[in-house]
C-alpha atoms as a PDB file:
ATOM      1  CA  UNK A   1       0.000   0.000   0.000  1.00  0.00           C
ATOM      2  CA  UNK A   2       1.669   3.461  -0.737  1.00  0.00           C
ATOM      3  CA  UNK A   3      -0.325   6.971  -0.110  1.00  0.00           C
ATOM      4  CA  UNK A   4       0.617  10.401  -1.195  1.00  0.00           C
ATOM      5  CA  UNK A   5       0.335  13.224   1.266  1.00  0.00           C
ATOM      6  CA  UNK A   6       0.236  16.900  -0.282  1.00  0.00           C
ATOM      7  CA  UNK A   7      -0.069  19.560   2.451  1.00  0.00           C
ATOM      8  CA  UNK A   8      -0.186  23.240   2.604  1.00  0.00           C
ATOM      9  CA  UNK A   9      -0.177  25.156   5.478  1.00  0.00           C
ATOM     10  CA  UNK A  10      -3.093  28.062   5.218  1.00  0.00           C
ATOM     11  CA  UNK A  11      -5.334  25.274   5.523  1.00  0.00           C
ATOM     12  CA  UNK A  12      -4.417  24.182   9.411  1.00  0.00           C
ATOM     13  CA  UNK A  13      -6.256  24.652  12.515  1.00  0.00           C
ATOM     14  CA  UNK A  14      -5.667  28.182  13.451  1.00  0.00           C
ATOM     15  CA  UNK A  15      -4.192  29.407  10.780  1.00  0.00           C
ATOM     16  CA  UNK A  16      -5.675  33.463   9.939  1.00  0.00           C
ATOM     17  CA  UNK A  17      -2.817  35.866   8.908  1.00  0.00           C
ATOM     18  CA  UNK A  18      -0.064  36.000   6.668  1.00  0.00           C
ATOM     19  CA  UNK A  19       2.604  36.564   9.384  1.00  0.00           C
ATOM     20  CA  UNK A  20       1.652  33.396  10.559  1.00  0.00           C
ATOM     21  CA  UNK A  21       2.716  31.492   7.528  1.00  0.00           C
ATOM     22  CA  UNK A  22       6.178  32.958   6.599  1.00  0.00           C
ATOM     23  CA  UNK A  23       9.019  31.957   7.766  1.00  0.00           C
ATOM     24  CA  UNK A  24      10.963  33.651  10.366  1.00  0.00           C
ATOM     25  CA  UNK A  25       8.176  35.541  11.716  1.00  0.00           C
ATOM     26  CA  UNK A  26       7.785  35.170  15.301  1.00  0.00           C
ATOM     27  CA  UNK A  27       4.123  33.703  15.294  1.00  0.00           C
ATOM     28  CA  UNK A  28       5.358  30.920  12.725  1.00  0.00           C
ATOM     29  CA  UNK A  29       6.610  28.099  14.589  1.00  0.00           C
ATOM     30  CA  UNK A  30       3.032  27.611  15.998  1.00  0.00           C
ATOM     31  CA  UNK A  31       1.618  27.443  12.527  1.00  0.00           C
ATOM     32  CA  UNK A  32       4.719  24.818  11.249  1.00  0.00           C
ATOM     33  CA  UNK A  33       4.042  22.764  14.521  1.00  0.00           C
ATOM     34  CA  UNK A  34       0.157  22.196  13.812  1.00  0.00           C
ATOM     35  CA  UNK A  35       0.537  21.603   9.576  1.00  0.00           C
ATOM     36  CA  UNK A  36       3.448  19.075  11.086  1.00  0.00           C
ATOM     37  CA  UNK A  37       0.796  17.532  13.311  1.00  0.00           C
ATOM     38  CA  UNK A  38      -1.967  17.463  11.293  1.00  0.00           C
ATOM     39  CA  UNK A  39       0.121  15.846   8.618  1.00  0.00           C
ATOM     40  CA  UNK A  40       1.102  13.058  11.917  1.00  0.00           C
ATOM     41  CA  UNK A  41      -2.483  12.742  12.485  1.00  0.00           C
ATOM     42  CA  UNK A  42      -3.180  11.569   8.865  1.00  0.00           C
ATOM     43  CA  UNK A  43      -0.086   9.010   8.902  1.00  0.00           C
ATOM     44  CA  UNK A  44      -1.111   7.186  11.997  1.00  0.00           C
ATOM     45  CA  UNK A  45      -4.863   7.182  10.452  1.00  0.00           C
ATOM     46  CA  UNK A  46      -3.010   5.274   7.317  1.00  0.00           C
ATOM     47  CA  UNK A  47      -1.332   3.304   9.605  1.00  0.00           C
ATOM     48  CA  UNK A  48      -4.397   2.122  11.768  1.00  0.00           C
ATOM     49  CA  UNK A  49      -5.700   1.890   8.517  1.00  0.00           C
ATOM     50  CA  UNK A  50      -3.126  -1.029   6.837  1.00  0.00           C
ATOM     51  CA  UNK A  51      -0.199  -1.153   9.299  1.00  0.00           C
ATOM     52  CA  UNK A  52       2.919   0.437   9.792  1.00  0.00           C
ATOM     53  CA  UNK A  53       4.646  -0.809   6.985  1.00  0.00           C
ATOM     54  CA  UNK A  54       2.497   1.088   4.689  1.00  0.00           C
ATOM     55  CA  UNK A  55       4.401   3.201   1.762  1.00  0.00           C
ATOM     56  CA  UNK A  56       3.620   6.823   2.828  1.00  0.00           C
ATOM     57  CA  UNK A  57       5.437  10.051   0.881  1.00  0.00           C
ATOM     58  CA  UNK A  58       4.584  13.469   2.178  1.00  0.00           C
ATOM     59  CA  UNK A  59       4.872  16.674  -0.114  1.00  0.00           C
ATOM     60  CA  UNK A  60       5.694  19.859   2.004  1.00  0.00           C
ATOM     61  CA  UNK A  61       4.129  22.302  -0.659  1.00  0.00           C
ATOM     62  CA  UNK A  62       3.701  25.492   1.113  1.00  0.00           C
ATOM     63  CA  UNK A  63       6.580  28.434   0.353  1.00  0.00           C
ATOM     64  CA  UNK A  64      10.225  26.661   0.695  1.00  0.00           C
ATOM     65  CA  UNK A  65       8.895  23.293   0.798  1.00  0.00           C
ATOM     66  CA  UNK A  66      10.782  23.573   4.167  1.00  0.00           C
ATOM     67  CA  UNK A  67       7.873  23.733   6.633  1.00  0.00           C
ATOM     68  CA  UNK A  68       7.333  20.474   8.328  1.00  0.00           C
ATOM     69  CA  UNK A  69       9.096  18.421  11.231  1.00  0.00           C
ATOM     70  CA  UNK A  70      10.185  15.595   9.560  1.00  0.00           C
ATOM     71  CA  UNK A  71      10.988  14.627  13.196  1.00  0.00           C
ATOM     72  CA  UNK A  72       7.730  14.364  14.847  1.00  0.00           C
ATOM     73  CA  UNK A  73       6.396  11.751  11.508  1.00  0.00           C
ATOM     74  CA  UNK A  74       6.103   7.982  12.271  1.00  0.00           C
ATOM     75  CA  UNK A  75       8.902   5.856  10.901  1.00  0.00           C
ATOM     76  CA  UNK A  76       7.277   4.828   7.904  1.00  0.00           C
ATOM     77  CA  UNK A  77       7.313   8.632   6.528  1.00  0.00           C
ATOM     78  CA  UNK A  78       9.698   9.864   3.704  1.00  0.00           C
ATOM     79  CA  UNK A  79       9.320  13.696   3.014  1.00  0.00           C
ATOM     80  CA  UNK A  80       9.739  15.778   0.079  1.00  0.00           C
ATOM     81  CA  UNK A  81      11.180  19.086   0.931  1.00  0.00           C
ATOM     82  CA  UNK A  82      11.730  21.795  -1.380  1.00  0.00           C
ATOM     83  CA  UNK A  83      10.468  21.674  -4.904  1.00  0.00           C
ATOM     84  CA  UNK A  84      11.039  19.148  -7.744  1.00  0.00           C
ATOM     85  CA  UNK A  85      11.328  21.553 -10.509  1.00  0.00           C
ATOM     86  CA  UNK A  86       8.261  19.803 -12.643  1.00  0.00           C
ATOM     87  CA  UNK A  87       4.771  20.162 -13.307  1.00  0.00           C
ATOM     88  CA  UNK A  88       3.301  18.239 -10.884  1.00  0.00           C
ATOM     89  CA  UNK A  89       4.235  21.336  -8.388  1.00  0.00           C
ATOM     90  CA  UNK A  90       3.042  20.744  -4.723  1.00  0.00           C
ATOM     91  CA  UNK A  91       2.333  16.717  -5.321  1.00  0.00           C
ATOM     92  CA  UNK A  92       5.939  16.637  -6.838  1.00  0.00           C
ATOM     93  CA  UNK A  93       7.089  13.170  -5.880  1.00  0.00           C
ATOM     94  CA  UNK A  94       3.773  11.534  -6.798  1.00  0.00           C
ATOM     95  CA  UNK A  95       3.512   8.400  -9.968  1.00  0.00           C
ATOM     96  CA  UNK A  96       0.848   6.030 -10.964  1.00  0.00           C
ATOM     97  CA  UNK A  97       2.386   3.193  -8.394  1.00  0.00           C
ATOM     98  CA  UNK A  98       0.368   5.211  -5.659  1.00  0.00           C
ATOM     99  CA  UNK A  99      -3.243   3.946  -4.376  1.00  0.00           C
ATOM    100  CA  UNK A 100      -4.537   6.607  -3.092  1.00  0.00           C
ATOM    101  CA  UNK A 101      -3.682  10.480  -2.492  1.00  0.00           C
ATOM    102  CA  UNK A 102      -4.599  12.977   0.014  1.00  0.00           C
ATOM    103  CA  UNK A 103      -4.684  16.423   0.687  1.00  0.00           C
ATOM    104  CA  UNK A 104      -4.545  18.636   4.335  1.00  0.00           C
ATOM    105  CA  UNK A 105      -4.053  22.335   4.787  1.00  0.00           C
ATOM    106  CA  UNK A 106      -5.708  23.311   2.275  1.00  0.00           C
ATOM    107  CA  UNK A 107      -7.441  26.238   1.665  1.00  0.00           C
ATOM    108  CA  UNK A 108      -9.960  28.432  -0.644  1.00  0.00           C
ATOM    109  CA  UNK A 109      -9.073  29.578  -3.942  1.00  0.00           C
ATOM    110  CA  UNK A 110      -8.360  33.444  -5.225  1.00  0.00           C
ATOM    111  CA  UNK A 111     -11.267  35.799  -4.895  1.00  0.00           C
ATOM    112  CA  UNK A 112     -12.981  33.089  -2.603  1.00  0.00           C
ATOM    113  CA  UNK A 113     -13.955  34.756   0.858  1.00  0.00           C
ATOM    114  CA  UNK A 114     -13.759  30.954   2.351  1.00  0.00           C
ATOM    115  CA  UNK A 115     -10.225  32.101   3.816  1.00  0.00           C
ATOM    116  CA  UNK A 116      -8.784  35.147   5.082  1.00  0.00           C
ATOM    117  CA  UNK A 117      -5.551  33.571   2.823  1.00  0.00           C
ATOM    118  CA  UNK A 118      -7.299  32.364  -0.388  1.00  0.00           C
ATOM    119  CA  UNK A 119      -5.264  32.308  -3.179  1.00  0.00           C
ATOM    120  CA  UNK A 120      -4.511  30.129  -5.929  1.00  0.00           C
ATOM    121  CA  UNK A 121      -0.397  28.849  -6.527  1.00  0.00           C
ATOM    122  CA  UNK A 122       0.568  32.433  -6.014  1.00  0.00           C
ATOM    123  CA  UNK A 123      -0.552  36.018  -4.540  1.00  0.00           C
ATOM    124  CA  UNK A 124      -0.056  37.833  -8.490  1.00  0.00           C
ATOM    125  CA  UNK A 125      -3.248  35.943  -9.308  1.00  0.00           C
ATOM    126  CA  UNK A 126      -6.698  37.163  -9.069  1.00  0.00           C
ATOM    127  CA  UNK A 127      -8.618  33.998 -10.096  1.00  0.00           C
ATOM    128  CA  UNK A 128      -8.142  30.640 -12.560  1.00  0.00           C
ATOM    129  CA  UNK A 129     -11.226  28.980 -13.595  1.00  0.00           C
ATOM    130  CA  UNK A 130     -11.093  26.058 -15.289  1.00  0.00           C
ATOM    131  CA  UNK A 131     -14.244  25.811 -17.744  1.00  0.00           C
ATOM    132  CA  UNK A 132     -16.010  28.603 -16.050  1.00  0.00           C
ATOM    133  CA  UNK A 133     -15.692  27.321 -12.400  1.00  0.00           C
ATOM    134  CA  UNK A 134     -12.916  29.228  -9.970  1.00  0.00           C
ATOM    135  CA  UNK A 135     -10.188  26.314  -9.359  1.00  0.00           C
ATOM    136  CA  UNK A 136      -8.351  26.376  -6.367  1.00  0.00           C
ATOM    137  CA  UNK A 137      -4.786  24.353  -5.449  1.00  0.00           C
ATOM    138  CA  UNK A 138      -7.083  21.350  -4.569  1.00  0.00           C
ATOM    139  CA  UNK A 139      -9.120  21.172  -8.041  1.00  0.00           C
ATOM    140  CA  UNK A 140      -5.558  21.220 -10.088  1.00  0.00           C
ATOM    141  CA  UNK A 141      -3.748  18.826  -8.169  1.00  0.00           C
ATOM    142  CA  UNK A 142      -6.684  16.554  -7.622  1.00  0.00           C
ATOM    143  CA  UNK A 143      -6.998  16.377 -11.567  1.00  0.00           C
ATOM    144  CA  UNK A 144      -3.226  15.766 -12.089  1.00  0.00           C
ATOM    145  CA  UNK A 145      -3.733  12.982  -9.529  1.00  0.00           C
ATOM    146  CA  UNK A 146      -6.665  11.281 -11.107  1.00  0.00           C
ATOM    147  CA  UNK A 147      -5.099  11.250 -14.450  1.00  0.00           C
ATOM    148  CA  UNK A 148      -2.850   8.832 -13.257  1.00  0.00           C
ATOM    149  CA  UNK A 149      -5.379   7.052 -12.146  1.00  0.00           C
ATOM    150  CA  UNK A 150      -4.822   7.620  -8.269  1.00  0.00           C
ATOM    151  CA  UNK A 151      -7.854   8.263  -6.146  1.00  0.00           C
ATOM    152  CA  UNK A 152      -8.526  11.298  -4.036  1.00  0.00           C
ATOM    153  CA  UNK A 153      -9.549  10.055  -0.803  1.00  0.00           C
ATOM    154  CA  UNK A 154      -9.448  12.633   1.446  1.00  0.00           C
ATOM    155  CA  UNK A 155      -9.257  16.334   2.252  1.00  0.00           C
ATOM    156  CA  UNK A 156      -8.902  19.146   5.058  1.00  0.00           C
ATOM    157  CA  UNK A 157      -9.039  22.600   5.068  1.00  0.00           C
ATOM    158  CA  UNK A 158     -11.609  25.647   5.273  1.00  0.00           C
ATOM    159  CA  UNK A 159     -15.019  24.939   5.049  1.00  0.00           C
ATOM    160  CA  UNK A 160     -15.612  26.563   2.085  1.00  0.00           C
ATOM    161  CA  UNK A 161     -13.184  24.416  -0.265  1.00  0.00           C
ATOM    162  CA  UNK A 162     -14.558  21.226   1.019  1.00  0.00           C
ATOM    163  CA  UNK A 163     -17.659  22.041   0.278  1.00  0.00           C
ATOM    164  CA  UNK A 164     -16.025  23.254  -3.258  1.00  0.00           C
ATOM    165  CA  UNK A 165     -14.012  20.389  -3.436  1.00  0.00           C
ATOM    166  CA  UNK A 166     -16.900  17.874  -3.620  1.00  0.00           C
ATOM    167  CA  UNK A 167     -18.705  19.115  -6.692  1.00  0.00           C
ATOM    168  CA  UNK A 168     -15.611  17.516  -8.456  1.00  0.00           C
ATOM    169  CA  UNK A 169     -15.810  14.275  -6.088  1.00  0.00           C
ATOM    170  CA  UNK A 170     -19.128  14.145  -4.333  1.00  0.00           C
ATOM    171  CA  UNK A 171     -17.370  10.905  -2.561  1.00  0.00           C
ATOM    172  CA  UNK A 172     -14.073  12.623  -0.950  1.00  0.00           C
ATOM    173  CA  UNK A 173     -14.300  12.171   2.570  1.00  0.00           C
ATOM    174  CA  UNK A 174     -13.560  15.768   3.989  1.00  0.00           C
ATOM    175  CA  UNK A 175     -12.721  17.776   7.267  1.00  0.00           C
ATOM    176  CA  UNK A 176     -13.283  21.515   7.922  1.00  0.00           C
ATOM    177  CA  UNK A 177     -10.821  22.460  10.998  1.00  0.00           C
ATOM    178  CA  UNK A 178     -11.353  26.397  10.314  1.00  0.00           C
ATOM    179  CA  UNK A 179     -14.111  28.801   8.288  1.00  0.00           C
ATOM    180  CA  UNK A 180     -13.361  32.066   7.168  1.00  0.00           C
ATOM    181  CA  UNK A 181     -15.275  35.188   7.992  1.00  0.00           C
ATOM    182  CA  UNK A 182     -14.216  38.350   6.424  1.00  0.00           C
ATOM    183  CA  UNK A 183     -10.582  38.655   7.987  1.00  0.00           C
ATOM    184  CA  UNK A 184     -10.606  36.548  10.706  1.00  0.00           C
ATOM    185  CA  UNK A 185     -11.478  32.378  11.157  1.00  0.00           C
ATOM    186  CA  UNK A 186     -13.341  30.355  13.079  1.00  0.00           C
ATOM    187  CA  UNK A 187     -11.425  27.144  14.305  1.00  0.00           C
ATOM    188  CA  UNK A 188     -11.393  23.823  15.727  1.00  0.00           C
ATOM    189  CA  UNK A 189      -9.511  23.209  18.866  1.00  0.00           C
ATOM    190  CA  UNK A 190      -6.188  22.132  17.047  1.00  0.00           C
ATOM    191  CA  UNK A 191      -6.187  19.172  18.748  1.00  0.00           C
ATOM    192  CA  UNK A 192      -9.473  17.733  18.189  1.00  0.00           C
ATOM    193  CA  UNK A 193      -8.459  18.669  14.058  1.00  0.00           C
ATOM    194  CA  UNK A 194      -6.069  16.258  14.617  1.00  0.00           C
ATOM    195  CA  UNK A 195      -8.079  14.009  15.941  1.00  0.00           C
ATOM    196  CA  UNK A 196     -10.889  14.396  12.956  1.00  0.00           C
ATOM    197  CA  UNK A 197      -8.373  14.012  10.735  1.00  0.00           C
ATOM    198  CA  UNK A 198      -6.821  11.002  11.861  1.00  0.00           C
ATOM    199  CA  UNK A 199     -10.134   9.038  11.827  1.00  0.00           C
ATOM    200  CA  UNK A 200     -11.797  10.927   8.608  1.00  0.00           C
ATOM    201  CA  UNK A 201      -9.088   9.703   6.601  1.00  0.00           C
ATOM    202  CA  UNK A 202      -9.780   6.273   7.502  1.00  0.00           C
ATOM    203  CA  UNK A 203     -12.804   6.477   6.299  1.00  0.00           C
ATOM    204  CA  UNK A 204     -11.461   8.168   2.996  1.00  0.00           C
ATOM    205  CA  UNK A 205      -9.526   4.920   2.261  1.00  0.00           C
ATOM    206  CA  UNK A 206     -11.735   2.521   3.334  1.00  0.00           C
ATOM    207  CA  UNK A 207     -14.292   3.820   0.510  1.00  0.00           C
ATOM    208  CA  UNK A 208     -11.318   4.873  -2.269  1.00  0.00           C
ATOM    209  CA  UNK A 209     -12.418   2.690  -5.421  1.00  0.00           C
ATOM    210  CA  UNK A 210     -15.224   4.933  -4.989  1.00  0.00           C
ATOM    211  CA  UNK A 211     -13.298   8.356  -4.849  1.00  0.00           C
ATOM    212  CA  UNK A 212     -12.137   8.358  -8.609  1.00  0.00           C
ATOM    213  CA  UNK A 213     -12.462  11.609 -10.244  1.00  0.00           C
ATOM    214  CA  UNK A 214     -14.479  11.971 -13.367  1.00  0.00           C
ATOM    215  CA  UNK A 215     -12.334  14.659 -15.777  1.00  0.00           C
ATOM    216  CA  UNK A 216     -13.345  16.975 -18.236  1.00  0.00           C
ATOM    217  CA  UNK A 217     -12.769  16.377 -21.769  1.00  0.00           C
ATOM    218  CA  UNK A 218     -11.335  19.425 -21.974  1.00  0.00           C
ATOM    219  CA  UNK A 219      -9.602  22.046 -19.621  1.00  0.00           C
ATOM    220  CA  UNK A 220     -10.521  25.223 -20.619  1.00  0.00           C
ATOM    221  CA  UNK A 221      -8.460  27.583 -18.573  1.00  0.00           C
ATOM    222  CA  UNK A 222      -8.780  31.584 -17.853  1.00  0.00           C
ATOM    223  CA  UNK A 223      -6.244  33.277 -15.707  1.00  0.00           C
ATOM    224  CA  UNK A 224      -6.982  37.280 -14.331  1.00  0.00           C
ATOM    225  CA  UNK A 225      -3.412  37.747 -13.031  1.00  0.00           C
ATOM    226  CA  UNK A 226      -2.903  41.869 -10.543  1.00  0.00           C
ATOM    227  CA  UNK A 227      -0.477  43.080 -13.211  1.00  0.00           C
ATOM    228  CA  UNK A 228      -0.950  43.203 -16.431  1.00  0.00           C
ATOM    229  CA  UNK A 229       3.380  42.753 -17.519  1.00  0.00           C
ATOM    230  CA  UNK A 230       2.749  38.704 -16.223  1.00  0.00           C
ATOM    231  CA  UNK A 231      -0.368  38.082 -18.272  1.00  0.00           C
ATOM    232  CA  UNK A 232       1.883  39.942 -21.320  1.00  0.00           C
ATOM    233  CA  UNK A 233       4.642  37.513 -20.087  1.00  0.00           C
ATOM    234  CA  UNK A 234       2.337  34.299 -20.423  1.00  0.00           C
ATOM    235  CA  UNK A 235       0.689  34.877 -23.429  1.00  0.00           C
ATOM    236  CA  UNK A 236       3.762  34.601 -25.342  1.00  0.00           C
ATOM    237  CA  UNK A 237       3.644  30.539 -24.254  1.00  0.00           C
ATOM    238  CA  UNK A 238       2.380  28.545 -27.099  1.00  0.00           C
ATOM    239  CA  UNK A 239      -1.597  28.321 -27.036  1.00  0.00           C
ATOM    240  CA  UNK A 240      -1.611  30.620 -24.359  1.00  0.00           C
ATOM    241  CA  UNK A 241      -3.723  33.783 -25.859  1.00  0.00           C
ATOM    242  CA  UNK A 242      -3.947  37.226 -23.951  1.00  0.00           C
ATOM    243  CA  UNK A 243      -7.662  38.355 -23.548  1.00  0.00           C
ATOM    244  CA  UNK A 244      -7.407  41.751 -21.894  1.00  0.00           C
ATOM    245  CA  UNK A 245      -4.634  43.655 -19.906  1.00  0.00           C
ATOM    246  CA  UNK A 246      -4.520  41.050 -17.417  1.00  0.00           C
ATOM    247  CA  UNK A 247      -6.126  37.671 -18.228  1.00  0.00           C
ATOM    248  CA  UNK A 248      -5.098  34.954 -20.814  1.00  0.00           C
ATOM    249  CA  UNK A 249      -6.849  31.977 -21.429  1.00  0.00           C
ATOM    250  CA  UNK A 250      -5.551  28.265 -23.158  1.00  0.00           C
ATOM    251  CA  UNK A 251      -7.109  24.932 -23.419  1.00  0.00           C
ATOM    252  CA  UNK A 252      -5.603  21.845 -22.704  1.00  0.00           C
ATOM    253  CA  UNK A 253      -6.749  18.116 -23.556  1.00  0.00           C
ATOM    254  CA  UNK A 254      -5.259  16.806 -20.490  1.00  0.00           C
ATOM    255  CA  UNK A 255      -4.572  17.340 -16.910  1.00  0.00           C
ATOM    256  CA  UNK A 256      -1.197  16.662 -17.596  1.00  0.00           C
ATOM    257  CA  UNK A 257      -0.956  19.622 -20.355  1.00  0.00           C
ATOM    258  CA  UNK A 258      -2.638  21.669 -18.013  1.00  0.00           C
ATOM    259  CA  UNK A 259       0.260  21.351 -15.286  1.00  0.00           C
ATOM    260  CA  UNK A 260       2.577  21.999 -17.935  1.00  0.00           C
ATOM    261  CA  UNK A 261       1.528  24.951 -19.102  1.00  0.00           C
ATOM    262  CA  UNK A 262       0.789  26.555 -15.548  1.00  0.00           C
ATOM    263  CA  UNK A 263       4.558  25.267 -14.453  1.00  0.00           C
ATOM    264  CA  UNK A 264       5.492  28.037 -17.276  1.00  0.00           C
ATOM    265  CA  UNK A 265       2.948  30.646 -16.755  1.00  0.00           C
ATOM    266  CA  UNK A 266       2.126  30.900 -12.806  1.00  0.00           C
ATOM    267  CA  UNK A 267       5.401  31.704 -11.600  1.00  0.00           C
END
């Protein structure tokens, strides 16, 4: 058994302001600790779930890649820090020999109010919406997954993506440990997340051959980006076309060609 683990920080129990999130600032080692323990809570779940000799890789996609305590992870745990320079971006790591993937810390995508931090793969980016519907971290990743033909089991986060995140896989097992409201959150205790999380995700693999993800036959991608020099910049990559000043649009025929062209365009 082998199980992918992509987490992000804004996403975590507690988590409401940027200074909380960056490295070096002086409120950030509580936010590191609780994405580290949340990510713990969902290995011994996997664990419980098919023993301790169960294949689990853990993506550290938030900033650096340099976030979690490796430390504080059950044996069994390899971890990918920093970034792997390819298109699969924050589940970098990842193949088709998985069984199942899963996703914690994450959070609500740009120009969503479902997060006080909502943004989608960087801050220069208004919105992406993939054929007409705004896309968040979760939506791309989940479709690069599936692709391969790995299902998404589980997710946690802010309220409002897992409700989101279920329109693309009304099965996905799902935990809200915060809600946004205006600029503040509303959180769970972070220990009872924790505690959500690490039986919610054993749910989330006991029901997996049912958490494939149907895909489009067609992404069909517009991107608003705040200045209007990076949508210039991205419309010069093939099929990319500028719309306005600041938005572009493409369409890709797979997942795959999707993450490709965003690995040239969103950084």
């Amino acid at each position: 058994m082998k199980v992918f683990i992509s987490a992000d920080i804004e996403g975590v129990a507690g988590c409401t302001h940027w200074d909380e999130v960056r490295m070096g600032n002086i409120d950030y080692p509580m936010l590191r600790q609780q994405m580290t323990n949340e990510i713990k809570a969902a290995c011994e779940g996997i664990n419980e779930a098919f023993g301790d000799d169960t294949e689990i890789l853990v993506k550290d996609s938030h900033a650096t890649g340099r976030n979690v305590i490796i430390a504080n992870l059950p044996q069994n745990v390899r971890l990918v820090r920093g970034w792997t320079s390819d298109p699969n971006s924050m589940i970098g790591g990842i193949d088709d020999t998985y069984d199942a993937v899963a996703f914690i810390g994450y959070h609500s995508g740009a120009s969503r109010n479902g997060n006080p931090l909502s943004h989608t793969m960087n801050t220069q980016i208004n919105y992406i919406k993939i054929n007409g519907t705004i896309a968040t971290e979760y939506t791309l990743h989940a479709y690069a997954a599936a692709e391969m033909g790995i299902p998404v089991v589980f997710l946690s986060g802010d309220k409002m993506l897992c409700e989101d995140a279920k329109l693309i896989n009304p099965t996905l097992e799902t935990v809200a440990v915060l809600e946004g409201l205006g600029d503040s959150t509303i959180s769970l205790n972070p220990s009872y997340a924790c505690s959500l999380i690490k039986e919610k995700i054993k749910v989330g693999l006991s029901k997996m051959e049912k958490c494939t993800i149907k895909l489009p036959e067609k992404f069909e991608l517009e991107i608003n980006y705040k200045k209007h020099q990076l949508a210039r910049r991205a419309s010069f990559y093939p099929g990319v076309e500028l719309v306005n000043d600041t938005t572009v649009k493409y369409t890709a025929k797979t997942a795959r060609d999707m993450m490709v062209t965003n690995f040239f365009i969103l950084y």
